[in-house]
Protein backbone atom coordinates (compact mmCIF):
# COMPACT_ATOMS: atom_id res chain seq x y z
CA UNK A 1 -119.20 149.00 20.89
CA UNK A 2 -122.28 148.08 18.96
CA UNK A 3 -124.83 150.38 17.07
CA UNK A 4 -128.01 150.25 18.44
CA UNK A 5 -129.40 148.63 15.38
CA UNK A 6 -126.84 146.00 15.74
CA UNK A 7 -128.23 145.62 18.92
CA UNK A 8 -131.62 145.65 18.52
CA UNK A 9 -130.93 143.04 15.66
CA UNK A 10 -129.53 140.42 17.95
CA UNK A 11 -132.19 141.32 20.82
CA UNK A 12 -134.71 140.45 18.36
CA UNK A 13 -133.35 136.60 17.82
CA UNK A 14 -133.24 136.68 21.93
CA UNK A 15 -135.13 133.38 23.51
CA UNK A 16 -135.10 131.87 27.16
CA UNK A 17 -132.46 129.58 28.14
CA UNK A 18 -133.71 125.96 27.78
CA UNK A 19 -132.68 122.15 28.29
CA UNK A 20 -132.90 119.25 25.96
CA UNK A 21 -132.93 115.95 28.39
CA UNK A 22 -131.63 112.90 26.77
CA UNK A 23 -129.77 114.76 24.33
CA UNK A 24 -126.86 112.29 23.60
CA UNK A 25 -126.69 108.63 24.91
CA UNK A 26 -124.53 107.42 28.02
CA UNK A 27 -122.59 105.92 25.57
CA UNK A 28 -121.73 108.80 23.76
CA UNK A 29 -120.72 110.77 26.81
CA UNK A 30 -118.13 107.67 27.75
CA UNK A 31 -117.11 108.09 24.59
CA UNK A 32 -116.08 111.45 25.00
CA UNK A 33 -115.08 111.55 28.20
CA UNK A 34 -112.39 108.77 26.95
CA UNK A 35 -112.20 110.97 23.67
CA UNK A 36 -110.92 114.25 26.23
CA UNK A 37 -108.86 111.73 28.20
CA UNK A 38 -106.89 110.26 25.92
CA UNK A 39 -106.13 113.93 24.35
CA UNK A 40 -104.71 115.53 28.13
CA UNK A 41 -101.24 115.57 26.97
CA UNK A 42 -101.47 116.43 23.39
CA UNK A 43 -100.43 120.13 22.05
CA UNK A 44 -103.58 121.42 21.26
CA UNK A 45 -104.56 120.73 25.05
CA UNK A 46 -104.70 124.06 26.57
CA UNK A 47 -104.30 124.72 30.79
CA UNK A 48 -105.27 128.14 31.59
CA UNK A 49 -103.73 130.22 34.02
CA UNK A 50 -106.83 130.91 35.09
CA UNK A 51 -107.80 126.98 36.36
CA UNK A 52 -109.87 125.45 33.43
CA UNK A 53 -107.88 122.96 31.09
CA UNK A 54 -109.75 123.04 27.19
CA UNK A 55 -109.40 121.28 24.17
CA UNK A 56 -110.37 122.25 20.72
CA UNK A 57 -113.01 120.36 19.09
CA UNK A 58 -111.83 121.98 15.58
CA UNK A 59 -110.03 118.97 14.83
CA UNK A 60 -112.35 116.26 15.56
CA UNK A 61 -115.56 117.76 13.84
CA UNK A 62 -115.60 114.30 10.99
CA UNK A 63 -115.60 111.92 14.48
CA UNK A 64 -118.79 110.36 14.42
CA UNK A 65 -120.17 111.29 17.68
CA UNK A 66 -118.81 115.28 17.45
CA UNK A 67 -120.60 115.54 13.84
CA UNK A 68 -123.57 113.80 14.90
CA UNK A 69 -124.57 116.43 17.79
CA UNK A 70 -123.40 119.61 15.80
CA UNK A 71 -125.75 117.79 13.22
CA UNK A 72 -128.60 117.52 16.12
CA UNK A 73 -128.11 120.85 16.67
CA UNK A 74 -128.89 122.04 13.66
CA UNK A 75 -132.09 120.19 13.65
CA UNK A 76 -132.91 122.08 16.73
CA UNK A 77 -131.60 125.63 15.79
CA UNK A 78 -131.32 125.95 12.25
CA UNK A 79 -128.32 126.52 10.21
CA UNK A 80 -125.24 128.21 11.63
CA UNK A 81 -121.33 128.25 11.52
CA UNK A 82 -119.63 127.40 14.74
CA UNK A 83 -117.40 130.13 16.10
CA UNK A 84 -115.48 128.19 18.81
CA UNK A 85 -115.85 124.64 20.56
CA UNK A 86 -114.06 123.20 23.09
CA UNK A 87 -114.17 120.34 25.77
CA UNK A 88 -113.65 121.81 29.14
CA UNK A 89 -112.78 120.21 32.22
CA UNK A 90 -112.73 122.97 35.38
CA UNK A 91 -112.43 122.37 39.11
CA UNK A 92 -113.29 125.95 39.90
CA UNK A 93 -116.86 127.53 39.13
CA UNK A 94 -117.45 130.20 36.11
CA UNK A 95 -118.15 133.53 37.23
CA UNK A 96 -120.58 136.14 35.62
CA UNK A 97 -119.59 136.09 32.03
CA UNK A 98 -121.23 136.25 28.95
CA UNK A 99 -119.79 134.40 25.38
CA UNK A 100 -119.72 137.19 23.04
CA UNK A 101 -116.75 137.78 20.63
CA UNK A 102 -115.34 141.00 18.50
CA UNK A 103 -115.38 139.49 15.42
CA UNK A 104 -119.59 139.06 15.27
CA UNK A 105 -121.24 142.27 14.97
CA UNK A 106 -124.82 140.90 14.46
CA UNK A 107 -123.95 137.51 14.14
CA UNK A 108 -123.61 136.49 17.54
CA UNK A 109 -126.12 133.70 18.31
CA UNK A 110 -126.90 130.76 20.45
CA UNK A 111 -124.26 128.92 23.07
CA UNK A 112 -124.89 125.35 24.00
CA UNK A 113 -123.58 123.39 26.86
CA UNK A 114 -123.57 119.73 26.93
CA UNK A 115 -122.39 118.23 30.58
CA UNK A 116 -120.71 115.04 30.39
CA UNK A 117 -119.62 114.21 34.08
CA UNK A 118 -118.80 115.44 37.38
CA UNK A 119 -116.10 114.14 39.59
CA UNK A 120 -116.16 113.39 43.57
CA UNK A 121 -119.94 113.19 43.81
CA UNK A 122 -122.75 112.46 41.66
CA UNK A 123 -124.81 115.59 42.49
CA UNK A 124 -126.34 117.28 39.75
CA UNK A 125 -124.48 121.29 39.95
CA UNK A 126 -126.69 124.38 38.16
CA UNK A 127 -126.03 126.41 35.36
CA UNK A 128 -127.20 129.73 36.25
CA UNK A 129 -128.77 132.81 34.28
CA UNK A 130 -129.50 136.22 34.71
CA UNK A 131 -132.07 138.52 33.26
CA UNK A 132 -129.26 140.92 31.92
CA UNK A 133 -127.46 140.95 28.62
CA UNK A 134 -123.83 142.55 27.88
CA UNK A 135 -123.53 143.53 23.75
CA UNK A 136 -119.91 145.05 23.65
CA UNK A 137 -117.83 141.63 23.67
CA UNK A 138 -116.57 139.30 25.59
CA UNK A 139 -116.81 139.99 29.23
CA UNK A 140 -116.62 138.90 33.05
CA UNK A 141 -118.39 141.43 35.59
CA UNK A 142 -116.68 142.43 38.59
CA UNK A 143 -119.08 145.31 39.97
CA UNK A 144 -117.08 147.68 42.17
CA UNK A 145 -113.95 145.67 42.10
CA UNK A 146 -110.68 146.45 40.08
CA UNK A 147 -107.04 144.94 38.68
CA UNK A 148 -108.76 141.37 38.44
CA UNK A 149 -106.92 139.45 35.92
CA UNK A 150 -109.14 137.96 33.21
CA UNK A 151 -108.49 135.69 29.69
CA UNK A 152 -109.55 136.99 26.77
CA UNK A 153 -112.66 138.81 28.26
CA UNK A 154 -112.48 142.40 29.32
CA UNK A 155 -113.28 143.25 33.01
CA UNK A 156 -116.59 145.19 34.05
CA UNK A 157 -115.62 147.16 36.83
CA UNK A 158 -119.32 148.99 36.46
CA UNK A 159 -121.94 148.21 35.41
CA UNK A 160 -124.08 150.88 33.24
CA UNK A 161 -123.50 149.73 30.08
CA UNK A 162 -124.98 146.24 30.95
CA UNK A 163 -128.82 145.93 29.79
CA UNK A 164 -131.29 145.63 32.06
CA UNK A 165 -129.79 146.65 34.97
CA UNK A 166 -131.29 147.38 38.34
CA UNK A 167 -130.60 150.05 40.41
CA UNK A 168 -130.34 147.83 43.41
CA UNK A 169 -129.10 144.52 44.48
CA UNK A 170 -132.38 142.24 43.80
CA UNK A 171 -130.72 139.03 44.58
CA UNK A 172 -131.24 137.70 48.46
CA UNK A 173 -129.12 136.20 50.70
CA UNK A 174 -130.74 132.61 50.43
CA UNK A 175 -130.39 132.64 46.79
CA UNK A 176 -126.79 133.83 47.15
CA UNK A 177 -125.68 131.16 49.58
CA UNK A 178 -127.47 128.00 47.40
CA UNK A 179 -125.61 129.04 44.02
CA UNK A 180 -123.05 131.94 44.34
CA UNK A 181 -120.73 131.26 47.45
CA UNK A 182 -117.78 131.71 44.49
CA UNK A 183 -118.48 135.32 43.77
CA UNK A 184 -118.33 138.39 45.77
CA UNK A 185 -121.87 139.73 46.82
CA UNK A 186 -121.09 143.59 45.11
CA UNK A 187 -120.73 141.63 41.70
CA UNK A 188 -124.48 140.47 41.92
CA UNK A 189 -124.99 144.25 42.63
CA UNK A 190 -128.03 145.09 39.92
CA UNK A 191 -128.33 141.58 38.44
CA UNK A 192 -131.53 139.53 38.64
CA UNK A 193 -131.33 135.86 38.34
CA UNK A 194 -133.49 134.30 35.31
CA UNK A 195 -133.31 131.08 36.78
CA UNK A 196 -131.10 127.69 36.72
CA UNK A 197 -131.08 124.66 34.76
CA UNK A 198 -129.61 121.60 36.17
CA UNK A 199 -126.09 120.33 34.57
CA UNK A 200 -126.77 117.31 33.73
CA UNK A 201 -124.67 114.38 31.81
CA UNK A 202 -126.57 113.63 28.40
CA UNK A 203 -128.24 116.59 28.36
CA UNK A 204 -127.45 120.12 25.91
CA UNK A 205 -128.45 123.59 27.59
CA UNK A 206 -129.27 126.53 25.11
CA UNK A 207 -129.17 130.14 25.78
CA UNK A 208 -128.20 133.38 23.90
CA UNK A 209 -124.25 133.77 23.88
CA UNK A 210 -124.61 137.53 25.03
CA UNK A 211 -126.77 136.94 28.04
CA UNK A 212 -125.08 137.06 31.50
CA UNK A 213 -124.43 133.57 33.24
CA UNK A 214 -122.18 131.83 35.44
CA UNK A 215 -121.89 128.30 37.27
CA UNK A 216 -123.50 127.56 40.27
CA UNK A 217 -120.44 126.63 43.39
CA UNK A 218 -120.77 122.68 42.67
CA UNK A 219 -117.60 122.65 45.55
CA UNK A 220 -120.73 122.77 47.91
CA UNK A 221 -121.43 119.15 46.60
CA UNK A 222 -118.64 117.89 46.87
CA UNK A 223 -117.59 118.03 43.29
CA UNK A 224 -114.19 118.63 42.25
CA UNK A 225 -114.74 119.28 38.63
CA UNK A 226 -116.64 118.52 35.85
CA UNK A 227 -116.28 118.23 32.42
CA UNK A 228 -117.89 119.46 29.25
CA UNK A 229 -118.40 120.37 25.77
CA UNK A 230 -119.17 124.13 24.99
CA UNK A 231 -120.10 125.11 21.42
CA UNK A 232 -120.62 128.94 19.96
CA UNK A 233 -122.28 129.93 17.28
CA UNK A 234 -122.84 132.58 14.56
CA UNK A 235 -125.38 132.85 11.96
């Protein structure tokens, strides 16, 4: 686990999630989208047990498009070494995770999401955050729940070492039925929800990697999956 300092370090870099609109062009999207594609059946094509199919973007970071938006970003965030990026394409909504990893002390910085389309219906699905943050890796929160198998992440079975917890379950049942039909009520046990922004092709969403988030159920739209780029980063 982190040392307070460490974790006071990387509170102190903490900002509100945002949105750029109009962050790449349509034509850069279909680009990618053909880019992904074209790439399904290749090696470094991964399909999770766990539902989501992900490609490495390691080896097309000198493709024009790729190098242009890690260059936007830059502009936008400053200087910073990617730790992991990735196309995704998922027909199942993210639970409550956060993006952390072991190797980044007090490096651990920003993670950016850039939608690039959803399939079965045009509706615009949420990307949704909560006020709390989790410092001691990679994690998905189950509250009260057990034996959940996970990738990578370790599984929160309870919830005290999560900051900013509340002591009661702040989130009502409206709110729960409009985003968070995909998760079990007792894991949104002690959470408060920061707010949502809207997935949107063309646009990039911006929050801090350690701060708890998940998908909204876009199955309620009648979307099957979508499909996007996800980018981590260290400073």
């Amino acid at each position: 686990m982190r040392t307070r300092e460490d974790i006071n370090l990387i509170k102190s870099r903490i900002t509100d999630p945002y949105c750029i609109n109009d962050f790449i062009t349509l034509d850069q999207v279909n680009y990618l989208v053909k880019l992904f594609e074209s790439q399904k059946t290749e090696p470094n094509t991964i399909y999770k047990n766990t539902g989501p199919i992900t490609l490495d973007i390691k080896d097309y970071l000198q493709d024009t498009v790729i190098s242009d938006i890690i260059e936007k970003l830059k502009k936008e965030l400053g200087q910073f070494d990617i730790t992991a990026g990735f196309f995704f394409s998922t027909n199942y909504p993210h639970i409550i995770h956060n993006d952390d990893s072991y190797q980044l002390p007090v490096g651990v910085y920003k993670g950016i999401t850039i939608p690039l389309k959803t399939y079965g219906s045009d509706s615009i699905p949420d990307l949704c955050f909560f006020d709390q943050f989790y410092f001691h890796g990679p994690a998905k929160f189950f509250n009260e729940d057990t034996d959940i198998p996970t990738f990578y992440n370790k599984q929160i079975y309870d919830y005290t070492d999560v900051d900013g917890i509340s002591d009661q379950m702040i989130i009502d049942e409206s709110t729960r039925t409009k985003y968070f039909t995909h998760l079990k009520p007792q894991w949104l046990k002690g959470l408060t929800l920061w707010g949502t922004l809207k997935w949107k092709p063309t646009s990039a969403l911006i929050f801090d990697s350690i701060r708890l988030h998940c998908a909204s159920d876009f199955r309620q739209q009648g979307i099957t999956h979508k499909l996007g780029i996800s980018i981590f980063t260290r400073l």
